[in-house]
C-alpha atoms as a PDB file:
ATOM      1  CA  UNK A   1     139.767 -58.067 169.048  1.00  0.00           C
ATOM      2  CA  UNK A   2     136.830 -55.949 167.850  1.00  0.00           C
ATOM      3  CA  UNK A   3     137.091 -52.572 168.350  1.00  0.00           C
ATOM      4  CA  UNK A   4     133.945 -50.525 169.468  1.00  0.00           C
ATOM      5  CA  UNK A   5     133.108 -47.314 167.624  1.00  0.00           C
ATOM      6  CA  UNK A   6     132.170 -44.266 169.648  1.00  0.00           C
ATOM      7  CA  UNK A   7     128.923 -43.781 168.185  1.00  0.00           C
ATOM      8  CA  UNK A   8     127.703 -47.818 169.916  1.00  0.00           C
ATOM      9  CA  UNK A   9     129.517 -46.587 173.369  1.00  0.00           C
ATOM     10  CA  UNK A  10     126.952 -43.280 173.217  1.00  0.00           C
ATOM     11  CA  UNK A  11     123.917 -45.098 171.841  1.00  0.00           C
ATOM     12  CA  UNK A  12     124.025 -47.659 174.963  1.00  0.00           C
ATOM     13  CA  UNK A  13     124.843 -45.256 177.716  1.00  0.00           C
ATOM     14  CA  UNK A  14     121.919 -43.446 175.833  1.00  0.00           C
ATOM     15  CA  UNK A  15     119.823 -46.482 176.411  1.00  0.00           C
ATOM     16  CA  UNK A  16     121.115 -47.289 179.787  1.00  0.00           C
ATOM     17  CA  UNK A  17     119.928 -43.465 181.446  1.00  0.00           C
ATOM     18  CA  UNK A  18     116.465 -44.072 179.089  1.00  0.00           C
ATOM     19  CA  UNK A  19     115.127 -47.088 178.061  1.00  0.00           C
ATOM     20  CA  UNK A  20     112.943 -46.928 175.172  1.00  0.00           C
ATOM     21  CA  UNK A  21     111.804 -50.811 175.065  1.00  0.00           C
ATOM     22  CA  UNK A  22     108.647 -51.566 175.239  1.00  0.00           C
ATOM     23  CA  UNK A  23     107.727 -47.875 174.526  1.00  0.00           C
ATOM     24  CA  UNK A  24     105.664 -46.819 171.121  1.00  0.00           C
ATOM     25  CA  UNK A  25     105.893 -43.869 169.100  1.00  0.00           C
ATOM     26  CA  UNK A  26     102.336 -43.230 169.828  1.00  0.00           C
ATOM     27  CA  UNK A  27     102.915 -43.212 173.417  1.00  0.00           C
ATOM     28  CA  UNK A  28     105.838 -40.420 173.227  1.00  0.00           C
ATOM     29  CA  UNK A  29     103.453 -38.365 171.147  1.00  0.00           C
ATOM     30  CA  UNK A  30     100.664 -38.997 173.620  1.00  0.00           C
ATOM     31  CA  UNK A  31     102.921 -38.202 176.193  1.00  0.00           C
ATOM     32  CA  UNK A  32     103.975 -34.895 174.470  1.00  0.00           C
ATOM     33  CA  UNK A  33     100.646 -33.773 174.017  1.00  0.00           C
ATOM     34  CA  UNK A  34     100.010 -34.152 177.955  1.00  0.00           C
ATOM     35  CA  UNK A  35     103.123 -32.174 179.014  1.00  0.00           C
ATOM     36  CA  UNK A  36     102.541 -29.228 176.005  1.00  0.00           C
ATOM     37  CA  UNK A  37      99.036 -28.657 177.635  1.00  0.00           C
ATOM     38  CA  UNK A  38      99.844 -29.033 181.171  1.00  0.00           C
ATOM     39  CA  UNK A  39     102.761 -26.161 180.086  1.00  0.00           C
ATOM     40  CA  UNK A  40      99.593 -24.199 178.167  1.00  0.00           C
ATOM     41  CA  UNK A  41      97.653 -24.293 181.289  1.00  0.00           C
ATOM     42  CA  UNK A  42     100.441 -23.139 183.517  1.00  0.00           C
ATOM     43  CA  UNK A  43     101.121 -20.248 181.307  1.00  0.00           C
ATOM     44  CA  UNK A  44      97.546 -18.798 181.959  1.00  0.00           C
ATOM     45  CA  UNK A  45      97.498 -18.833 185.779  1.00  0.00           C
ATOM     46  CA  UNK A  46      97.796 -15.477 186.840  1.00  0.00           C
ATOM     47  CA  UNK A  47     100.534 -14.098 188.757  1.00  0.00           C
ATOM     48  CA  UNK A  48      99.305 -13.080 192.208  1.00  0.00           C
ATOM     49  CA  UNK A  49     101.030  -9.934 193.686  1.00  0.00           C
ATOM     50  CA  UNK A  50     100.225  -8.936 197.408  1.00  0.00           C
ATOM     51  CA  UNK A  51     101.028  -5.275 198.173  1.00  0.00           C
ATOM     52  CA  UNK A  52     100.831  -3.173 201.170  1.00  0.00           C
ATOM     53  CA  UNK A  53     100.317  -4.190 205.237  1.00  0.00           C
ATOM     54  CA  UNK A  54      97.029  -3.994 207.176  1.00  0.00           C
ATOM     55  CA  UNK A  55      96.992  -5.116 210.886  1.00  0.00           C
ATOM     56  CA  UNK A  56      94.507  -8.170 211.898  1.00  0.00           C
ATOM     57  CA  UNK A  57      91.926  -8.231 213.863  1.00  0.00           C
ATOM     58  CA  UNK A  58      93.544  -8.992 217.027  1.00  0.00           C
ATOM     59  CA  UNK A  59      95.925  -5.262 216.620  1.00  0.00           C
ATOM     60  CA  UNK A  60      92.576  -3.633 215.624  1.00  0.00           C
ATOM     61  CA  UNK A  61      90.990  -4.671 218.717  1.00  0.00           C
ATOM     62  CA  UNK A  62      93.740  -3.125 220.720  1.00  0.00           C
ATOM     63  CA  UNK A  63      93.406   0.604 219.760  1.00  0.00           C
ATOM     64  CA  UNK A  64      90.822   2.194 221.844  1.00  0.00           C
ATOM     65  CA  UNK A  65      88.968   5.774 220.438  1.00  0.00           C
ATOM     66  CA  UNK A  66      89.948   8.698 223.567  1.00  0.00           C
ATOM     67  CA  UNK A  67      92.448   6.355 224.937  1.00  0.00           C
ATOM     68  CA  UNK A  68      94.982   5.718 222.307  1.00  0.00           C
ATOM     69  CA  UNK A  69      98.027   8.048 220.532  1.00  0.00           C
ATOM     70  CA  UNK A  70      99.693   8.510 217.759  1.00  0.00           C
ATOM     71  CA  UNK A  71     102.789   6.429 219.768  1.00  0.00           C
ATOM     72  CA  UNK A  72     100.543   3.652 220.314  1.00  0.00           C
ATOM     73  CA  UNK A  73      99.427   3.502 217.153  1.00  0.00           C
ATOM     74  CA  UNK A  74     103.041   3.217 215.585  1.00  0.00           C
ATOM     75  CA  UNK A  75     103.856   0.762 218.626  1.00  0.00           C
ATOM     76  CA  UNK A  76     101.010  -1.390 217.684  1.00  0.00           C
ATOM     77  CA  UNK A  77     100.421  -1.286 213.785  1.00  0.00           C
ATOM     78  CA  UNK A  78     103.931   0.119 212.820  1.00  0.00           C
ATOM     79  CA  UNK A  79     104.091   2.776 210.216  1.00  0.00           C
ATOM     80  CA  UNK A  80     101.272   3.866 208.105  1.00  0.00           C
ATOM     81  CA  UNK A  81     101.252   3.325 204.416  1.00  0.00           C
ATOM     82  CA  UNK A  82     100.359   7.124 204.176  1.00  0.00           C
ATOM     83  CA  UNK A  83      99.622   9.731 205.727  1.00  0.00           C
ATOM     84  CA  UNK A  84      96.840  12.226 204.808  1.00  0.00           C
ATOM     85  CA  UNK A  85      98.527  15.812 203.764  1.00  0.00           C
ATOM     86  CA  UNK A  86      95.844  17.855 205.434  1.00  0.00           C
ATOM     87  CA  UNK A  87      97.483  18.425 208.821  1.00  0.00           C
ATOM     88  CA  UNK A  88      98.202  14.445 209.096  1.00  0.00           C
ATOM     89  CA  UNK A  89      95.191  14.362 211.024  1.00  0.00           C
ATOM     90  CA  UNK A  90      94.805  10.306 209.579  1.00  0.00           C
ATOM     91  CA  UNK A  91      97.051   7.583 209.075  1.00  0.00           C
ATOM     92  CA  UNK A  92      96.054   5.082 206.505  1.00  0.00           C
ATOM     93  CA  UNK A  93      97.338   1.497 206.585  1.00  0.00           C
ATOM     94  CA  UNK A  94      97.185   0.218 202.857  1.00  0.00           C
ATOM     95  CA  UNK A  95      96.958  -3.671 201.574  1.00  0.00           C
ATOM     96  CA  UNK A  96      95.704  -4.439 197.896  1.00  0.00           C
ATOM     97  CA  UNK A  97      96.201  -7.614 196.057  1.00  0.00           C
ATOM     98  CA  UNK A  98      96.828  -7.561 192.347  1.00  0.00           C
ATOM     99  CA  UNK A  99      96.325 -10.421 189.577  1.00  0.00           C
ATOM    100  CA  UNK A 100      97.711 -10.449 185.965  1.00  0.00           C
ATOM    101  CA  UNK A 101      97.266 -12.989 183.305  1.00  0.00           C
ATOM    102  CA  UNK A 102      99.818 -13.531 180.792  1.00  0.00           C
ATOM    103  CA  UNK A 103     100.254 -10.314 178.995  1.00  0.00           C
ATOM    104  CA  UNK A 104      96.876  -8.416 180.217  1.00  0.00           C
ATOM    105  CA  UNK A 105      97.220  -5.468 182.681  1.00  0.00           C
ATOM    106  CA  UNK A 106      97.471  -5.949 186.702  1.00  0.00           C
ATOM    107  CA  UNK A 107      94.316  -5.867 187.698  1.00  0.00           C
ATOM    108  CA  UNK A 108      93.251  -4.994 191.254  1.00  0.00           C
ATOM    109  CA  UNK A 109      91.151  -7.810 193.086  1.00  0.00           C
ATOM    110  CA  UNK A 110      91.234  -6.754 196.544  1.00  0.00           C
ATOM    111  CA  UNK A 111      92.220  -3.878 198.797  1.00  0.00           C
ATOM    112  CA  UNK A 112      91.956  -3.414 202.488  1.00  0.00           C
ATOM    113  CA  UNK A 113      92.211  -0.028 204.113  1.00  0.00           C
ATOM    114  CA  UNK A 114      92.596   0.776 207.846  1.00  0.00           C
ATOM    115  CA  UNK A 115      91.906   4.448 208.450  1.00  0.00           C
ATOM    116  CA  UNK A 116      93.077   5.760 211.928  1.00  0.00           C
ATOM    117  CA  UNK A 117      91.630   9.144 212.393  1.00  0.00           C
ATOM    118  CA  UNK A 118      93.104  11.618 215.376  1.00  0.00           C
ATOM    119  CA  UNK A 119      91.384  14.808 216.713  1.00  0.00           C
ATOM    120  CA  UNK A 120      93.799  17.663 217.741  1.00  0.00           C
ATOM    121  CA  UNK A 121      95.414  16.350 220.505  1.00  0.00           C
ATOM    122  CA  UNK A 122      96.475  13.446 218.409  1.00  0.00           C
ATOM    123  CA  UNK A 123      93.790  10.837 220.320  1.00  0.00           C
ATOM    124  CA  UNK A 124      92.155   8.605 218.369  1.00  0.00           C
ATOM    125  CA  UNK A 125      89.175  10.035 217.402  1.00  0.00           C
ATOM    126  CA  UNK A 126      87.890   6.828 214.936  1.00  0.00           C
ATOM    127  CA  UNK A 127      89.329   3.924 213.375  1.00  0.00           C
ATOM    128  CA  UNK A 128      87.772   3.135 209.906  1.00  0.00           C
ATOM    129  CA  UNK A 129      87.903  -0.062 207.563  1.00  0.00           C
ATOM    130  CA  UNK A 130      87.427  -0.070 203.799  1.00  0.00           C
ATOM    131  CA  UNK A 131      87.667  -2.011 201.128  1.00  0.00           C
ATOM    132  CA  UNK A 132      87.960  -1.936 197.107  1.00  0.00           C
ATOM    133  CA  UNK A 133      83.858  -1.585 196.674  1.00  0.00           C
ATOM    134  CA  UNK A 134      84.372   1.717 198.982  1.00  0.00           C
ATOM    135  CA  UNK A 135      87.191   3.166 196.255  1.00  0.00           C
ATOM    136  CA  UNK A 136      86.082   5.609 193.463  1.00  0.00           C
ATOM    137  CA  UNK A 137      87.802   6.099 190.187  1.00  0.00           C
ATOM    138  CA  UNK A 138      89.266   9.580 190.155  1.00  0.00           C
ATOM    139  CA  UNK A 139      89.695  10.465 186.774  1.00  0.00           C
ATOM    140  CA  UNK A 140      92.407  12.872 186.212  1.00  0.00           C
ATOM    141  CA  UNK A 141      92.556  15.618 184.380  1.00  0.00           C
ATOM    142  CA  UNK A 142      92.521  14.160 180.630  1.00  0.00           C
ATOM    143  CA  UNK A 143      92.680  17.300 178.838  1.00  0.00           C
ATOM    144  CA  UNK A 144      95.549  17.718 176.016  1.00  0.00           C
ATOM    145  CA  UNK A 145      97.642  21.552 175.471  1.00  0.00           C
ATOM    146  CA  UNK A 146      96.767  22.122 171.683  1.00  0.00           C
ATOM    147  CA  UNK A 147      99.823  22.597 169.338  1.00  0.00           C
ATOM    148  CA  UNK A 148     100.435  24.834 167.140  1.00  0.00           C
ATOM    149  CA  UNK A 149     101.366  23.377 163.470  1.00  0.00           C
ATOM    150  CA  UNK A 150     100.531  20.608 161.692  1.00  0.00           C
ATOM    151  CA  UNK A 151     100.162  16.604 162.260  1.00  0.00           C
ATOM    152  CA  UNK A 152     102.608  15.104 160.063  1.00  0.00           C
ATOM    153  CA  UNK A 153     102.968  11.426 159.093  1.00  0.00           C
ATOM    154  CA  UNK A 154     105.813   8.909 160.059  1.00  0.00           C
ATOM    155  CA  UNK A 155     106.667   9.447 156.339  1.00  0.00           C
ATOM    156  CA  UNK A 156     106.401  12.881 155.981  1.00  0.00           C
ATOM    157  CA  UNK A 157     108.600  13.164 159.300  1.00  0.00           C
ATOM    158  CA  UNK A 158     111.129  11.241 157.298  1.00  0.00           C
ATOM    159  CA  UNK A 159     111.419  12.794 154.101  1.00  0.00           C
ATOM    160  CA  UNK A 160     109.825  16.391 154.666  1.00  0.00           C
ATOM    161  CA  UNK A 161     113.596  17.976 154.540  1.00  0.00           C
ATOM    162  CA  UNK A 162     114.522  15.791 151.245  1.00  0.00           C
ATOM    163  CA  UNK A 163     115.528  19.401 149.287  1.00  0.00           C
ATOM    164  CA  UNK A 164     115.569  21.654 151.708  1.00  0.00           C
ATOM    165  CA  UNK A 165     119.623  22.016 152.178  1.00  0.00           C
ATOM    166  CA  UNK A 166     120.627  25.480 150.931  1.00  0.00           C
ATOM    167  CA  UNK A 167     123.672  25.645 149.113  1.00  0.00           C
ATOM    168  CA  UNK A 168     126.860  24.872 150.301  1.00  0.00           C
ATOM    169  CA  UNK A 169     127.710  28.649 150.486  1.00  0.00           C
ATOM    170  CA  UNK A 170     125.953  30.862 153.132  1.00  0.00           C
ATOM    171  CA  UNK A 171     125.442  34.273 153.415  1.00  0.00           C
ATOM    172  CA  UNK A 172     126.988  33.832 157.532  1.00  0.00           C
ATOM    173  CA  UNK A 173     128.935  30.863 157.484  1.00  0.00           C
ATOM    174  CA  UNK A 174     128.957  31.084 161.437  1.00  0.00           C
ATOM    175  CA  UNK A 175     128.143  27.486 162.431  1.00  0.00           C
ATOM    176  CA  UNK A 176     125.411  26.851 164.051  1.00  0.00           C
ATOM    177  CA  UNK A 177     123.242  30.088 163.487  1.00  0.00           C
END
């Protein structure tokens, strides 16, 4: 009786789950090559984030200027995204979507804004729509506070207090003063 080493047992269950006859070395590199750039490809798609709620067309529809409240409002659209800090005179509904490639920086692609504006007795006065070609860029204040001193170096950082421990002995050998 022969006896079977392991290594034959493993080699044909190998070939049982994948069968390499009839298959070239060429065609496992072509192969390869097809799935590595199919993965490449993949990896650049951008990641699509949606952010934010605005109602459709159909809840727009039903909010009526002089007719329609604040409660209505919230019935209908739900709550607002924000609401403006001036006397919260205007509720805005907020919905941007964002795309990033790979490593870049999100980058904003579209943005929907539903504006509900009330007059004083909390009617609605106007509804308003916007979208991202209405924004601005705010630019905040940039300005830096000087400081006083100099710029030092990463290196200087490191070694500027090579030398400068006193002697062991101290005048006040309080620690910590």
């Amino acid at each position: 009786m022969r006896s079977r080493s392991p290594n034959s047992s493993l080699s044909s269950a190998f070939a049982t789950l994948w069968p390499t006859s009839g298959v070239s070395a060429r065609g496992l590199k072509l192969t390869a090559g097809v799935l590595l750039v199919a993965a490449g490809v993949a990896a650049c798609s951008p990641t699509v984030t949606q952010r934010g709620y605005v109602p459709n067309e159909d809840l727009l529809a039903e909010i009526r200027p002089g007719i329609d409240n604040k409660d209505s409002v919230l019935t209908t659209f739900g709550s607002p995204s924000t609401i403006s800090s001036v006397e919260g005179n205007s509720w805005y509904y907020i919905s941007s979507i964002h795309e990033q490639l790979a490593f870049y920086r999100e980058e904003a692609v579209d943005r929907e804004i539903v504006a509900v504006y009330f007059d004083e007795n909390e009617n609605v006065k106007q509804l308003g729509y916007y979208g991202l070609e209405d924004g601005k860029v705010i630019n905040f204040i940039d300005r830096e506070t000087p400081t006083r001193g100099k710029e030092l170096t990463f290196l200087q950082q490191m070694f500027g207090n090579l030398g400068r421990f006193g002697d062991a002995t101290r005048a006040d050998p309080t620690p910590g003063l």
